[in-house]
PDB file of N, CA and C in Angstrom:
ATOM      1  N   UNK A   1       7.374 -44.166   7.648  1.00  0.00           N
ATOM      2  CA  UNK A   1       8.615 -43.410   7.769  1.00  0.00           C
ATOM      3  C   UNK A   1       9.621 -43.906   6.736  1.00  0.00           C
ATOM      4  N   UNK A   2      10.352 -42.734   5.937  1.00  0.00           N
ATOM      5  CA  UNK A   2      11.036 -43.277   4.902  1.00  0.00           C
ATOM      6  C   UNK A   2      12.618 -44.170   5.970  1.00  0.00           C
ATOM      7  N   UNK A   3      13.157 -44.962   5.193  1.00  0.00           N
ATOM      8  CA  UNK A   3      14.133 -46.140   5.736  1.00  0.00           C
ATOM      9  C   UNK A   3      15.510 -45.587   4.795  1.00  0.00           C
ATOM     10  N   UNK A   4      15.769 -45.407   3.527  1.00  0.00           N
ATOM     11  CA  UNK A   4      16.797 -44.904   3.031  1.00  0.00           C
ATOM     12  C   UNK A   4      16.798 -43.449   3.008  1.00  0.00           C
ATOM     13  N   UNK A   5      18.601 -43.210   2.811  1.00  0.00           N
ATOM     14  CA  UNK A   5      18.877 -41.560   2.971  1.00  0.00           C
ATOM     15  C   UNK A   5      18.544 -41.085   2.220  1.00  0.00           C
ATOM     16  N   UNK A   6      18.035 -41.713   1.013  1.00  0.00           N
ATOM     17  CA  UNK A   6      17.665 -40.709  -0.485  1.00  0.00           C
ATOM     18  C   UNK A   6      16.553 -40.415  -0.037  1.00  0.00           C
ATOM     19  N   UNK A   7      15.268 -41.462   0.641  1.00  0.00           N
ATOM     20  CA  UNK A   7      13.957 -41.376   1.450  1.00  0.00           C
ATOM     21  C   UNK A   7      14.068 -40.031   2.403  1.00  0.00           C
ATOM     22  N   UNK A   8      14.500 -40.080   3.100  1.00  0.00           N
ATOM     23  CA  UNK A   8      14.872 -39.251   3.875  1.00  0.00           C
ATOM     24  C   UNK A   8      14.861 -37.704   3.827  1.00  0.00           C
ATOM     25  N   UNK A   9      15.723 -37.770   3.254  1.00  0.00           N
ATOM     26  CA  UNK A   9      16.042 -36.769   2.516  1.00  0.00           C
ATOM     27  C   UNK A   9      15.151 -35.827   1.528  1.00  0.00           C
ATOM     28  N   UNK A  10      14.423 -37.139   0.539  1.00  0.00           N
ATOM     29  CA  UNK A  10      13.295 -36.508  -0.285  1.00  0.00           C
ATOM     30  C   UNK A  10      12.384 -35.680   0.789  1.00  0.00           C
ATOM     31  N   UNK A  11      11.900 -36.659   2.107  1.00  0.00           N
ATOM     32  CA  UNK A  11      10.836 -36.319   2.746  1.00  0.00           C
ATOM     33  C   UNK A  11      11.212 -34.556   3.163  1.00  0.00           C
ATOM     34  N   UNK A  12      12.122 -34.503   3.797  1.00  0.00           N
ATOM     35  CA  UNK A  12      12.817 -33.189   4.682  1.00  0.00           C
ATOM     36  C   UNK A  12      12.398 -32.233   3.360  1.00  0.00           C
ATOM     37  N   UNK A  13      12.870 -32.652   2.158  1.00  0.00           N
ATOM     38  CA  UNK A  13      12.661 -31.204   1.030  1.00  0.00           C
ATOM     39  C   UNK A  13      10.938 -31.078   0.380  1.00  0.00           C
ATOM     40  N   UNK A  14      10.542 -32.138   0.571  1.00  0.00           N
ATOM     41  CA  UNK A  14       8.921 -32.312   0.323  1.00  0.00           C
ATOM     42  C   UNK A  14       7.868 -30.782   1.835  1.00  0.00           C
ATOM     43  N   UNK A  15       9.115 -31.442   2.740  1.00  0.00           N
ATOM     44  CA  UNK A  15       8.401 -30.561   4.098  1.00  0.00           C
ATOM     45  C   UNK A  15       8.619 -29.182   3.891  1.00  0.00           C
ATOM     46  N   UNK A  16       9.838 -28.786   3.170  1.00  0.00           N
ATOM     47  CA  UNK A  16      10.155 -27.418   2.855  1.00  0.00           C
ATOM     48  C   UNK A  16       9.647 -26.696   1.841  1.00  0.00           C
ATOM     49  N   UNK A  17       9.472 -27.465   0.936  1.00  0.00           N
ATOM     50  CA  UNK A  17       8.605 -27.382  -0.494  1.00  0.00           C
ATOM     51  C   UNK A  17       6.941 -27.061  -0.145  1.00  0.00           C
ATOM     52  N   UNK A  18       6.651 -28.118   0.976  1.00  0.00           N
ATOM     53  CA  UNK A  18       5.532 -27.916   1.508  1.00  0.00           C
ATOM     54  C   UNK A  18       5.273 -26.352   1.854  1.00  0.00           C
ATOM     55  N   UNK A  19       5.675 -25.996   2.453  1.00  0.00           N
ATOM     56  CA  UNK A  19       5.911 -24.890   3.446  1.00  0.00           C
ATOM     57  C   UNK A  19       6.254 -23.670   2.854  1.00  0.00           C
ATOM     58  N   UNK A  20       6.926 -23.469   1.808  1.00  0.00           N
ATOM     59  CA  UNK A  20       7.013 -22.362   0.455  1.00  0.00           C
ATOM     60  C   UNK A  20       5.786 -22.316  -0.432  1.00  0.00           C
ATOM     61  N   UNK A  21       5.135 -23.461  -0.658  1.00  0.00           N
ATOM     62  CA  UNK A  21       4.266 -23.209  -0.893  1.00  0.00           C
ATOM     63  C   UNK A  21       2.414 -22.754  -0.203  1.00  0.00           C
ATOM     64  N   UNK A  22       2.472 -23.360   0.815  1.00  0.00           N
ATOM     65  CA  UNK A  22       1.383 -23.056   2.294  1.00  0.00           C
ATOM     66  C   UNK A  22       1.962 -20.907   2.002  1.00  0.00           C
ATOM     67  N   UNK A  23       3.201 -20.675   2.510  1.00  0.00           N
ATOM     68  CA  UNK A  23       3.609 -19.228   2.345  1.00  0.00           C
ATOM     69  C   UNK A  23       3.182 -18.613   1.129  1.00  0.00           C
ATOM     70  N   UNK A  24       3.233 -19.178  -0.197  1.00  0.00           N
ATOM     71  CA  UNK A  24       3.048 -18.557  -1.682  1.00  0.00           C
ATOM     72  C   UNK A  24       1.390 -18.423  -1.915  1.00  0.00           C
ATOM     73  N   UNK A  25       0.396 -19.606  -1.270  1.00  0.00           N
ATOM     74  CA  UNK A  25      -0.536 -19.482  -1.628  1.00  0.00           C
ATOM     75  C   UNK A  25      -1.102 -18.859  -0.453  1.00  0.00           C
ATOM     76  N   UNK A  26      -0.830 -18.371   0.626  1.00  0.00           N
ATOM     77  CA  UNK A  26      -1.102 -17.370   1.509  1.00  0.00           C
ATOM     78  C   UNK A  26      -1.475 -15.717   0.588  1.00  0.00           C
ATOM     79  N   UNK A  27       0.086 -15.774   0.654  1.00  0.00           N
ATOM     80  CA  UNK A  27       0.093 -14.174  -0.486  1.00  0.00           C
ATOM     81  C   UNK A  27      -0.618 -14.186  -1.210  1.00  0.00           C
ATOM     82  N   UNK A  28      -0.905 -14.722  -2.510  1.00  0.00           N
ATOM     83  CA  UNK A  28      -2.108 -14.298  -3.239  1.00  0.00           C
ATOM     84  C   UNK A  28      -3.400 -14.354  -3.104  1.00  0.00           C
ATOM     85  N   UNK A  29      -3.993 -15.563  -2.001  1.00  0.00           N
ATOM     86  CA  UNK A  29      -4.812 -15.389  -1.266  1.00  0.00           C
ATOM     87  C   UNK A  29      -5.122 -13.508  -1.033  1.00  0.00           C
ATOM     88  N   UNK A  30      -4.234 -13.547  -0.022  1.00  0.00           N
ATOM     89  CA  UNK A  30      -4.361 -12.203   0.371  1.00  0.00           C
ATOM     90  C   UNK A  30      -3.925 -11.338  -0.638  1.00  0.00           C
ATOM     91  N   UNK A  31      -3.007 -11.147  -1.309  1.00  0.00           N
ATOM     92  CA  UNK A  31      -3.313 -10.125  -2.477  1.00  0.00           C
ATOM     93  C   UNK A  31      -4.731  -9.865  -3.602  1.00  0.00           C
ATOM     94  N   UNK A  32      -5.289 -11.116  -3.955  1.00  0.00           N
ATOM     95  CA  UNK A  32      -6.514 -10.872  -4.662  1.00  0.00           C
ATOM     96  C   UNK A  32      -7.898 -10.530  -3.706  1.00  0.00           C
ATOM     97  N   UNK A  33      -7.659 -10.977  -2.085  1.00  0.00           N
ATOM     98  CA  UNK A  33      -9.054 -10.373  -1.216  1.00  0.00           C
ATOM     99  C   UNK A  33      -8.791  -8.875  -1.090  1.00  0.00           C
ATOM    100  N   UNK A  34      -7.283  -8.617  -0.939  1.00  0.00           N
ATOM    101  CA  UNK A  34      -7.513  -6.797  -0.628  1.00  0.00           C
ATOM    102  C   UNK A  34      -7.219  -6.212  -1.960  1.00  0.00           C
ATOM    103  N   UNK A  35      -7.704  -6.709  -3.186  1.00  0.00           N
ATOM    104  CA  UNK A  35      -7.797  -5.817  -4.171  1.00  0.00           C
ATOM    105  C   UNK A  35      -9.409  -6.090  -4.653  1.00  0.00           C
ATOM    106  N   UNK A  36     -10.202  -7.353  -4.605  1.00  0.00           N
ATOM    107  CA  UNK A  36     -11.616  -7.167  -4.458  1.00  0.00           C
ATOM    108  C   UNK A  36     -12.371  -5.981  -3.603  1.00  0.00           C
ATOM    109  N   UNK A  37     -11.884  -6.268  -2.426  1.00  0.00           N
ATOM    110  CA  UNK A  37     -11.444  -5.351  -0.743  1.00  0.00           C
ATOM    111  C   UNK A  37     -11.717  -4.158  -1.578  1.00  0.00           C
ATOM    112  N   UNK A  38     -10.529  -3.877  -2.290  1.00  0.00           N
ATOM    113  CA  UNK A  38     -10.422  -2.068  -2.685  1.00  0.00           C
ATOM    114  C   UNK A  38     -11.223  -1.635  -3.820  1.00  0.00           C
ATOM    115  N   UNK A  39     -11.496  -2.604  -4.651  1.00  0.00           N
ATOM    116  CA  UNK A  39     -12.775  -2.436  -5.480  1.00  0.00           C
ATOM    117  C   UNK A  39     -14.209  -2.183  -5.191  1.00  0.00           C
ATOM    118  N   UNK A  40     -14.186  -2.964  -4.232  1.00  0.00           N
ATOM    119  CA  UNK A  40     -15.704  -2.477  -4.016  1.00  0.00           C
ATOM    120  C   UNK A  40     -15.592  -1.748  -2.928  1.00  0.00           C
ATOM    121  N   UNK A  41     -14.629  -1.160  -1.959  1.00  0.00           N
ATOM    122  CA  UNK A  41     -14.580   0.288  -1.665  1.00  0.00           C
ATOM    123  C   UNK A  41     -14.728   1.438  -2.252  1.00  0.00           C
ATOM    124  N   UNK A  42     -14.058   1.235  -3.517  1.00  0.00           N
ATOM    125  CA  UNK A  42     -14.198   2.485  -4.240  1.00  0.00           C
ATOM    126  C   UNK A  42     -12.789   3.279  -4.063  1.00  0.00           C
ATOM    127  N   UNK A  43     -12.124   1.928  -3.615  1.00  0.00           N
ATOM    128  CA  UNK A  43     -10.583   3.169  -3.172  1.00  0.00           C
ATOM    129  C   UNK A  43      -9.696   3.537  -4.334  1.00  0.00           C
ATOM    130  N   UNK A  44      -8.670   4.451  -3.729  1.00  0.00           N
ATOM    131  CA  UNK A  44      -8.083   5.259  -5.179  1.00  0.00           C
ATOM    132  C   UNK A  44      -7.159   4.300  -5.478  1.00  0.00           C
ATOM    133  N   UNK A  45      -6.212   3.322  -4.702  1.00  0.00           N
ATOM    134  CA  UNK A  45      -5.048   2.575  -5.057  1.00  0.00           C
ATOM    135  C   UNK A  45      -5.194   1.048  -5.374  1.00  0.00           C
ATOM    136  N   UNK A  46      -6.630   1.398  -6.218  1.00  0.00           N
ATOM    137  CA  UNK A  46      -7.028  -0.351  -7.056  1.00  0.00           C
ATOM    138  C   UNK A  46      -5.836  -0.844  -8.303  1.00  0.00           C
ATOM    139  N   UNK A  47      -5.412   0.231  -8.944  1.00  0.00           N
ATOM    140  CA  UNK A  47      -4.428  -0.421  -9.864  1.00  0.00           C
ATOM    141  C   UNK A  47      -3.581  -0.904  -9.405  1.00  0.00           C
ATOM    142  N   UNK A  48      -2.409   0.132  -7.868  1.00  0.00           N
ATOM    143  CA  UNK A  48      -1.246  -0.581  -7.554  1.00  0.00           C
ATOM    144  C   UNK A  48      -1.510  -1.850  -6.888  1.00  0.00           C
ATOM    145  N   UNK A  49      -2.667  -1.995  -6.063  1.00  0.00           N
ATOM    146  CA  UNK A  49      -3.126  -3.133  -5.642  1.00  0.00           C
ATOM    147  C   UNK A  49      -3.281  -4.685  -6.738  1.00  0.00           C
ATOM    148  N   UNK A  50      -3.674  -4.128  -7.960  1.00  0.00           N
ATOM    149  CA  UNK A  50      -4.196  -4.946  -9.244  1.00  0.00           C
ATOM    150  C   UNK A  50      -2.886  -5.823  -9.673  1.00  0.00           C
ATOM    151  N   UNK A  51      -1.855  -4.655 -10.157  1.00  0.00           N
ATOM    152  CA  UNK A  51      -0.627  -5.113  -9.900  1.00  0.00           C
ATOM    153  C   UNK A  51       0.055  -5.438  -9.183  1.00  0.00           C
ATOM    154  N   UNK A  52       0.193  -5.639  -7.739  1.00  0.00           N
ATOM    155  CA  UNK A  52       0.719  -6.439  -6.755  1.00  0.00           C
ATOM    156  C   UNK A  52      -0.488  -8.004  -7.296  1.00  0.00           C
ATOM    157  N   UNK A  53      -1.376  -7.591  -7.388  1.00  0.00           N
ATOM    158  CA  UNK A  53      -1.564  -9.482  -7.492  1.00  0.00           C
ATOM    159  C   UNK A  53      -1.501 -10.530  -8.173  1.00  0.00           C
ATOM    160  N   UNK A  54      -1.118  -9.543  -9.626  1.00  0.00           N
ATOM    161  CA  UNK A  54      -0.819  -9.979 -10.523  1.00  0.00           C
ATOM    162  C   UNK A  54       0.262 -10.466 -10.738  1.00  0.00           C
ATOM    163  N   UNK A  55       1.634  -9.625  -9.741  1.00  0.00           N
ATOM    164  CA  UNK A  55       2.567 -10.339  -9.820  1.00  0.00           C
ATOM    165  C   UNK A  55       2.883 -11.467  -8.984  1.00  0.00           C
ATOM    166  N   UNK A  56       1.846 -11.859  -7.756  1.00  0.00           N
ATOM    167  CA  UNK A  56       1.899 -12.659  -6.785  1.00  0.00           C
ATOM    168  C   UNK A  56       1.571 -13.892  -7.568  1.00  0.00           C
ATOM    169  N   UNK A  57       0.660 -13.381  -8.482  1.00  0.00           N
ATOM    170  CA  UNK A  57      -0.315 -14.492  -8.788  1.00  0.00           C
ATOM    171  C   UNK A  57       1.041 -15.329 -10.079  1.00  0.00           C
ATOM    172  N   UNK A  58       1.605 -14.480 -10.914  1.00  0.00           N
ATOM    173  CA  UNK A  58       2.455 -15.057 -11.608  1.00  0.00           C
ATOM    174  C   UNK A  58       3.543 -15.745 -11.206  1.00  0.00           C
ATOM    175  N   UNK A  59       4.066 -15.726  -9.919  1.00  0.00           N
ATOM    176  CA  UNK A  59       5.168 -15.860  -9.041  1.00  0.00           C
ATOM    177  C   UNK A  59       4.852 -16.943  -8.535  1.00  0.00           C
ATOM    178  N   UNK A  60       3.461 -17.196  -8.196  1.00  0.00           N
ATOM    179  CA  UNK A  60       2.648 -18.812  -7.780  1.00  0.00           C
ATOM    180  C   UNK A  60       2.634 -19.466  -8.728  1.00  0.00           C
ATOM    181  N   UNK A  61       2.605 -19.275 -10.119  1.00  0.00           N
ATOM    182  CA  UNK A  61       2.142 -19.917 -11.057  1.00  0.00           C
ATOM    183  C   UNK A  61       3.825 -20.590 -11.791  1.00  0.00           C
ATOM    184  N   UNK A  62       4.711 -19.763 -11.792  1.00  0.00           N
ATOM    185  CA  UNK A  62       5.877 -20.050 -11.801  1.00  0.00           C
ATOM    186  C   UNK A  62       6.629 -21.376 -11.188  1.00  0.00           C
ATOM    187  N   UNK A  63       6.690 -20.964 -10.070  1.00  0.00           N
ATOM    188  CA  UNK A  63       6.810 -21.753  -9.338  1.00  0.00           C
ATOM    189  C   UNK A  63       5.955 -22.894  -8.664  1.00  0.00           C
ATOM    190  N   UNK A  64       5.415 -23.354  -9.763  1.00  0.00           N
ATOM    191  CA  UNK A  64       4.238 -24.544  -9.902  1.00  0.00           C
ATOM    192  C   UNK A  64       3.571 -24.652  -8.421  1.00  0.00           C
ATOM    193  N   UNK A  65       3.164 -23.391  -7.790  1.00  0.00           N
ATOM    194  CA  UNK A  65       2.557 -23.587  -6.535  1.00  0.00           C
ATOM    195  C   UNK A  65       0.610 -23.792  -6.923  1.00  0.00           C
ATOM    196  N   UNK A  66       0.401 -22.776  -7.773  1.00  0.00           N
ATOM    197  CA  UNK A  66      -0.699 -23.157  -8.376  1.00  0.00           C
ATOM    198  C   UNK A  66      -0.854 -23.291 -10.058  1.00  0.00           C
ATOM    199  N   UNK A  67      -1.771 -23.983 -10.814  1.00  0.00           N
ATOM    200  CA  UNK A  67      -1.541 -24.124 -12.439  1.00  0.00           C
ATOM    201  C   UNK A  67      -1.552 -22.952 -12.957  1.00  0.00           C
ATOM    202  N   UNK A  68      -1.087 -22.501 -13.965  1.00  0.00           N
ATOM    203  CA  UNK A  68      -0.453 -21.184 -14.727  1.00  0.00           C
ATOM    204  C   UNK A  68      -2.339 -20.893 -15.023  1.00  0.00           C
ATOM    205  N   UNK A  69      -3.111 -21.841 -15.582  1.00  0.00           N
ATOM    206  CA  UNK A  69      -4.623 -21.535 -15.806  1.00  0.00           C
ATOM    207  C   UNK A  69      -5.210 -21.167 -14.850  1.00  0.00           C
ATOM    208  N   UNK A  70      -4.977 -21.429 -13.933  1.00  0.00           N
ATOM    209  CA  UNK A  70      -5.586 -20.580 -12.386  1.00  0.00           C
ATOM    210  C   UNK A  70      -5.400 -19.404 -12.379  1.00  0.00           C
ATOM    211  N   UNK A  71      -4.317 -19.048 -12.139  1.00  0.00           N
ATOM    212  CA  UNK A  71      -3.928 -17.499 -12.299  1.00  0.00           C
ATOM    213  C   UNK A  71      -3.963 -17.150 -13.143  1.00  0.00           C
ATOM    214  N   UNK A  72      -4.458 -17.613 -14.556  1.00  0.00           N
ATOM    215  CA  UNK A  72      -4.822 -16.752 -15.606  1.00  0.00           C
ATOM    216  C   UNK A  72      -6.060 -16.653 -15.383  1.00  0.00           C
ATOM    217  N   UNK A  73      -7.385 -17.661 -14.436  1.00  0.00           N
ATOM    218  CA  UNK A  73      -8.417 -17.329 -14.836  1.00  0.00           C
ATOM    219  C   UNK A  73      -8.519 -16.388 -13.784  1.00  0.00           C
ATOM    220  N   UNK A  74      -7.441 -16.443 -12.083  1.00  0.00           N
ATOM    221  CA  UNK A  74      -7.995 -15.078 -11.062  1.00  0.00           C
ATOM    222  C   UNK A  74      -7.509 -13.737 -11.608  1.00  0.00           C
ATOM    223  N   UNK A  75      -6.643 -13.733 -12.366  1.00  0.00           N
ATOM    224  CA  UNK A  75      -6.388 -12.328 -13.393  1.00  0.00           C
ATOM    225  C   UNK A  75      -7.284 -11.734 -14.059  1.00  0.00           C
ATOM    226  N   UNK A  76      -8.001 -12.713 -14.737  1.00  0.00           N
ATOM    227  CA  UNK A  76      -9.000 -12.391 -15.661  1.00  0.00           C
ATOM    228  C   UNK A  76     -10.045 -11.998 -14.869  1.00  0.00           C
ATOM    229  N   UNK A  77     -10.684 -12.750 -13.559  1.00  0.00           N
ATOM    230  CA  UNK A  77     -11.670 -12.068 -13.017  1.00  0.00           C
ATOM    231  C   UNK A  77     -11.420 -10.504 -12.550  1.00  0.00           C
ATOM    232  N   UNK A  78     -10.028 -10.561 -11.461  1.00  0.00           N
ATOM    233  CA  UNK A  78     -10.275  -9.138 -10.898  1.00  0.00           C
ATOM    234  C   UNK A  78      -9.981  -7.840 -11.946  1.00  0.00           C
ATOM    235  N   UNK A  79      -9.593  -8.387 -13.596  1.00  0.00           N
ATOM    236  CA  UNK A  79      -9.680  -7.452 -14.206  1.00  0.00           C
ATOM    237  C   UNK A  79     -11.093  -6.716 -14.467  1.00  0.00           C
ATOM    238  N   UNK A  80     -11.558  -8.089 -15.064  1.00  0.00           N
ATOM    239  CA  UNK A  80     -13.147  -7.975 -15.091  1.00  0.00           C
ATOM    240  C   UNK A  80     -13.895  -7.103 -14.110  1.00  0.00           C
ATOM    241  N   UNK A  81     -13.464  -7.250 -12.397  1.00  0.00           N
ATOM    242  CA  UNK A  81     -14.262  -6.206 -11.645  1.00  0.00           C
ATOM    243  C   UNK A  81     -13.833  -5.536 -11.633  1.00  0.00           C
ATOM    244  N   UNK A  82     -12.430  -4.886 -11.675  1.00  0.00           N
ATOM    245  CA  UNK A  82     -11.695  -3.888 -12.011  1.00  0.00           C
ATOM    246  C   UNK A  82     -12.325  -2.744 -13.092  1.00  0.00           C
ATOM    247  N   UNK A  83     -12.881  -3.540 -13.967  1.00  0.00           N
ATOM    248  CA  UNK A  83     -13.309  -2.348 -15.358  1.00  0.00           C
ATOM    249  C   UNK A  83     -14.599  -2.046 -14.818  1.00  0.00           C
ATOM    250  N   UNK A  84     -15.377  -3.028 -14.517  1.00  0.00           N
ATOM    251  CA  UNK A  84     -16.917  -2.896 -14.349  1.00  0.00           C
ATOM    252  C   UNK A  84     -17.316  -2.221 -13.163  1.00  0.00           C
ATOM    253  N   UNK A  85     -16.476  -1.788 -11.936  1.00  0.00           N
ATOM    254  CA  UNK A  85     -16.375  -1.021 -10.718  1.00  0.00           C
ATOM    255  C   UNK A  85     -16.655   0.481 -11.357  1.00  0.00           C
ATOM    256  N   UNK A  86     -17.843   0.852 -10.981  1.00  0.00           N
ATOM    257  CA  UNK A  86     -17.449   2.759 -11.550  1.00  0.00           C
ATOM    258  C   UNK A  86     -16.022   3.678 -10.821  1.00  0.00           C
ATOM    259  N   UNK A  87     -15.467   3.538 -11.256  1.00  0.00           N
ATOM    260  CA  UNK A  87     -13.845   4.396 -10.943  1.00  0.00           C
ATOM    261  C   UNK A  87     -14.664   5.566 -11.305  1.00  0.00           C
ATOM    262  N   UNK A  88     -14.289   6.575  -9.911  1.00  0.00           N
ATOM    263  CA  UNK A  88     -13.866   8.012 -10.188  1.00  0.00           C
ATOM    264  C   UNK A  88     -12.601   8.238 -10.668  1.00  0.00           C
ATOM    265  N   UNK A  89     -13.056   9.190 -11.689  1.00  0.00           N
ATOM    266  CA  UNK A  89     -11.672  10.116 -12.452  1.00  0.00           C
ATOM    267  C   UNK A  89     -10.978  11.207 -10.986  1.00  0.00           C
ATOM    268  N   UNK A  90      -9.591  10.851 -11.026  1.00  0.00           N
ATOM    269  CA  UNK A  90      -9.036  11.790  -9.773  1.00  0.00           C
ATOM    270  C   UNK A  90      -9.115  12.721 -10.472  1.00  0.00           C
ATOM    271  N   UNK A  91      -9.645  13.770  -9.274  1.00  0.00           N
ATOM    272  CA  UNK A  91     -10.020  15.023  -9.372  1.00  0.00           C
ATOM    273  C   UNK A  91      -8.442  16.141  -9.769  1.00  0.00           C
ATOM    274  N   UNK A  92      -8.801  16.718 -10.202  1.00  0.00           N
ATOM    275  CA  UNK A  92      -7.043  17.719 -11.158  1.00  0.00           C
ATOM    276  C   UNK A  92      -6.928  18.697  -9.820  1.00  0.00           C
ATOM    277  N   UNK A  93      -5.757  18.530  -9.454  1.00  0.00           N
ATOM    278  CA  UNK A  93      -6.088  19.855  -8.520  1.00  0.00           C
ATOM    279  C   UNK A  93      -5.281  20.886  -9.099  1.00  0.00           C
ATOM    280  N   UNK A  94      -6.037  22.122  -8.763  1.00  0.00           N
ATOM    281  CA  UNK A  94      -5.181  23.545  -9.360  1.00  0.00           C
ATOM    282  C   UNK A  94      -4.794  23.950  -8.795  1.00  0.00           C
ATOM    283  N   UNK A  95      -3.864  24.684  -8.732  1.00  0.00           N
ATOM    284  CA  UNK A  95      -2.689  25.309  -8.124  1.00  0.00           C
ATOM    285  C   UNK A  95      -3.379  27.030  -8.281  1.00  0.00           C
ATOM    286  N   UNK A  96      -3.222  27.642  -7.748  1.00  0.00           N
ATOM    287  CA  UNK A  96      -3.871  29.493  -7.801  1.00  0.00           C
ATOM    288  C   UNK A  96      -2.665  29.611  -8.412  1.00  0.00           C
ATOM    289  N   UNK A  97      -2.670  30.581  -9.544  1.00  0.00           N
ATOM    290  CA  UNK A  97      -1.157  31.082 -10.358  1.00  0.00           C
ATOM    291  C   UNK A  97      -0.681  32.241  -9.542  1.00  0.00           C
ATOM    292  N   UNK A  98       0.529  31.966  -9.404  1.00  0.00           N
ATOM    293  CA  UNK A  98       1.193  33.116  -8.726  1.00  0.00           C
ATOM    294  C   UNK A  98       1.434  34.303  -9.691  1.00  0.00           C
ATOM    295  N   UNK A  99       0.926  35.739  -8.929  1.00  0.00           N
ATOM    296  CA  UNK A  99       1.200  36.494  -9.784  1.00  0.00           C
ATOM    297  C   UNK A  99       2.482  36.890  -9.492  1.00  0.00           C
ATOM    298  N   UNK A 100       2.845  37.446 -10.705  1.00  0.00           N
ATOM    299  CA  UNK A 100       4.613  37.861 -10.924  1.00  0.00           C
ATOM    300  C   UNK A 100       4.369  38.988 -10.921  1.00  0.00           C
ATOM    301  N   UNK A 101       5.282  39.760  -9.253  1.00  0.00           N
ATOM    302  CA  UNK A 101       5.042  41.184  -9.481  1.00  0.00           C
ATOM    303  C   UNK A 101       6.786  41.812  -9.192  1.00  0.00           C
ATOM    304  N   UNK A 102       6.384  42.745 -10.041  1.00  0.00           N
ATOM    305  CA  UNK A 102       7.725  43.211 -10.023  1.00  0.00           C
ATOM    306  C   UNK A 102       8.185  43.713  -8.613  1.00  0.00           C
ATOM    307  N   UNK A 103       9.557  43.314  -8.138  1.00  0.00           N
ATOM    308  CA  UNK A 103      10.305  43.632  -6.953  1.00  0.00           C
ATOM    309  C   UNK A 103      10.326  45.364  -7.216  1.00  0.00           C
ATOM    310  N   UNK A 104      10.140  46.148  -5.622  1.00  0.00           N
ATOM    311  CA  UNK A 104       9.744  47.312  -5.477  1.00  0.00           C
ATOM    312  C   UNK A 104      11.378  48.039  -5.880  1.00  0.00           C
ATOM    313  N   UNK A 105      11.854  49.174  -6.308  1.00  0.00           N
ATOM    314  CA  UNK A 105      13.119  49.388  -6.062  1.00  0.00           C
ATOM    315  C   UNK A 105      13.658  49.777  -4.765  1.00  0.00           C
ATOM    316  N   UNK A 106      14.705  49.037  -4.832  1.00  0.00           N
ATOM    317  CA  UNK A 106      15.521  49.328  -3.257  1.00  0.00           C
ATOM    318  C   UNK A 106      15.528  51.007  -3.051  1.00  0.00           C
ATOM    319  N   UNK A 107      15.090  51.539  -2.273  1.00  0.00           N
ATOM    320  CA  UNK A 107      15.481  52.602  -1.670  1.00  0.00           C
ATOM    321  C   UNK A 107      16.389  52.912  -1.397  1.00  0.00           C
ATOM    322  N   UNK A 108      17.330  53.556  -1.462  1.00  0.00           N
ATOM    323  CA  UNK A 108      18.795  54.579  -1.678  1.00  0.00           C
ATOM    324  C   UNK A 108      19.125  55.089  -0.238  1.00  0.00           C
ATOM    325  N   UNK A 109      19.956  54.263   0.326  1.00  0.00           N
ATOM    326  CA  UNK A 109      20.168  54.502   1.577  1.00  0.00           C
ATOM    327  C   UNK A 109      20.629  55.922   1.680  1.00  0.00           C
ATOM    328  N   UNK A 110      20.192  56.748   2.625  1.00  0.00           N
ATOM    329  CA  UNK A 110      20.261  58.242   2.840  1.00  0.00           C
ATOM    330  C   UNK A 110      21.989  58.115   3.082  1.00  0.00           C
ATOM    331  N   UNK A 111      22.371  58.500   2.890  1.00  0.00           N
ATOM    332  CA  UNK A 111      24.150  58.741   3.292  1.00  0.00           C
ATOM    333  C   UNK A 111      24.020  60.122   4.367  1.00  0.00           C
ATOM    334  N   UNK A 112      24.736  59.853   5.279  1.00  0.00           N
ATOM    335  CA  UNK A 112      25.050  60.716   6.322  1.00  0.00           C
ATOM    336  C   UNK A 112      26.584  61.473   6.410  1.00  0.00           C
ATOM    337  N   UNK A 113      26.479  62.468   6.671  1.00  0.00           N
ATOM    338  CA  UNK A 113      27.273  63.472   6.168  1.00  0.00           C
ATOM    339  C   UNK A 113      28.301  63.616   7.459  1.00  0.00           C
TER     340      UNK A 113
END
């Protein structure tokens, strides 16, 4: 147990520091399993997913929760499955063209005498 207040003190921000980071490496944890997750589903929202982990992953790396080379090398992988996943091209959808038809003429109200 630390004995001085500077001790002390360090310990309490070591526990909080602790604990921002346990939270930081949670998130990208889980941001890079549910974008593997959506890759090999085949689902349509692999990019916004790609980019959420990318920024998790930079945000860890920032903030020296994990080494900046880590998250450059889990970037580099899920790009890697990212390309090599066969992506369907989203399908175009068409719209039926509305035809433009000319408005009928108003009929001429009979006037009553």
């Amino acid at each position: 147990m630390p004995v001085t207040k500077s001790a002390k003190k360090a310990l309490t921000v070591a526990h909080r520091r602790h604990e921002e980071n346990l939270l930081q490496r949670a998130a990208f944890k889980r941001a890079v399993k549910d974008t593997k997750k959506a890759v090999d589903a085949g689902a349509t929202n692999v990019a916004e997913l790609f980019s959420k982990a990318q920024s998790v992953l930079d945000k860890a790396a920032k903030n020296n929760t994990i080494h900046p080379n880590k998250a450059a090398r889990l970037k580099s992988r899920l790009a890697k499955k990212l390309t090599a996943a066969p992506v369907e091209a989203p399908k175009k959808v068409t719209k039926a063209k509305a035809t433009t038809k000319k408005a009928a003429p108003k009929k001429a109200a009979a006037k009553k005498a």
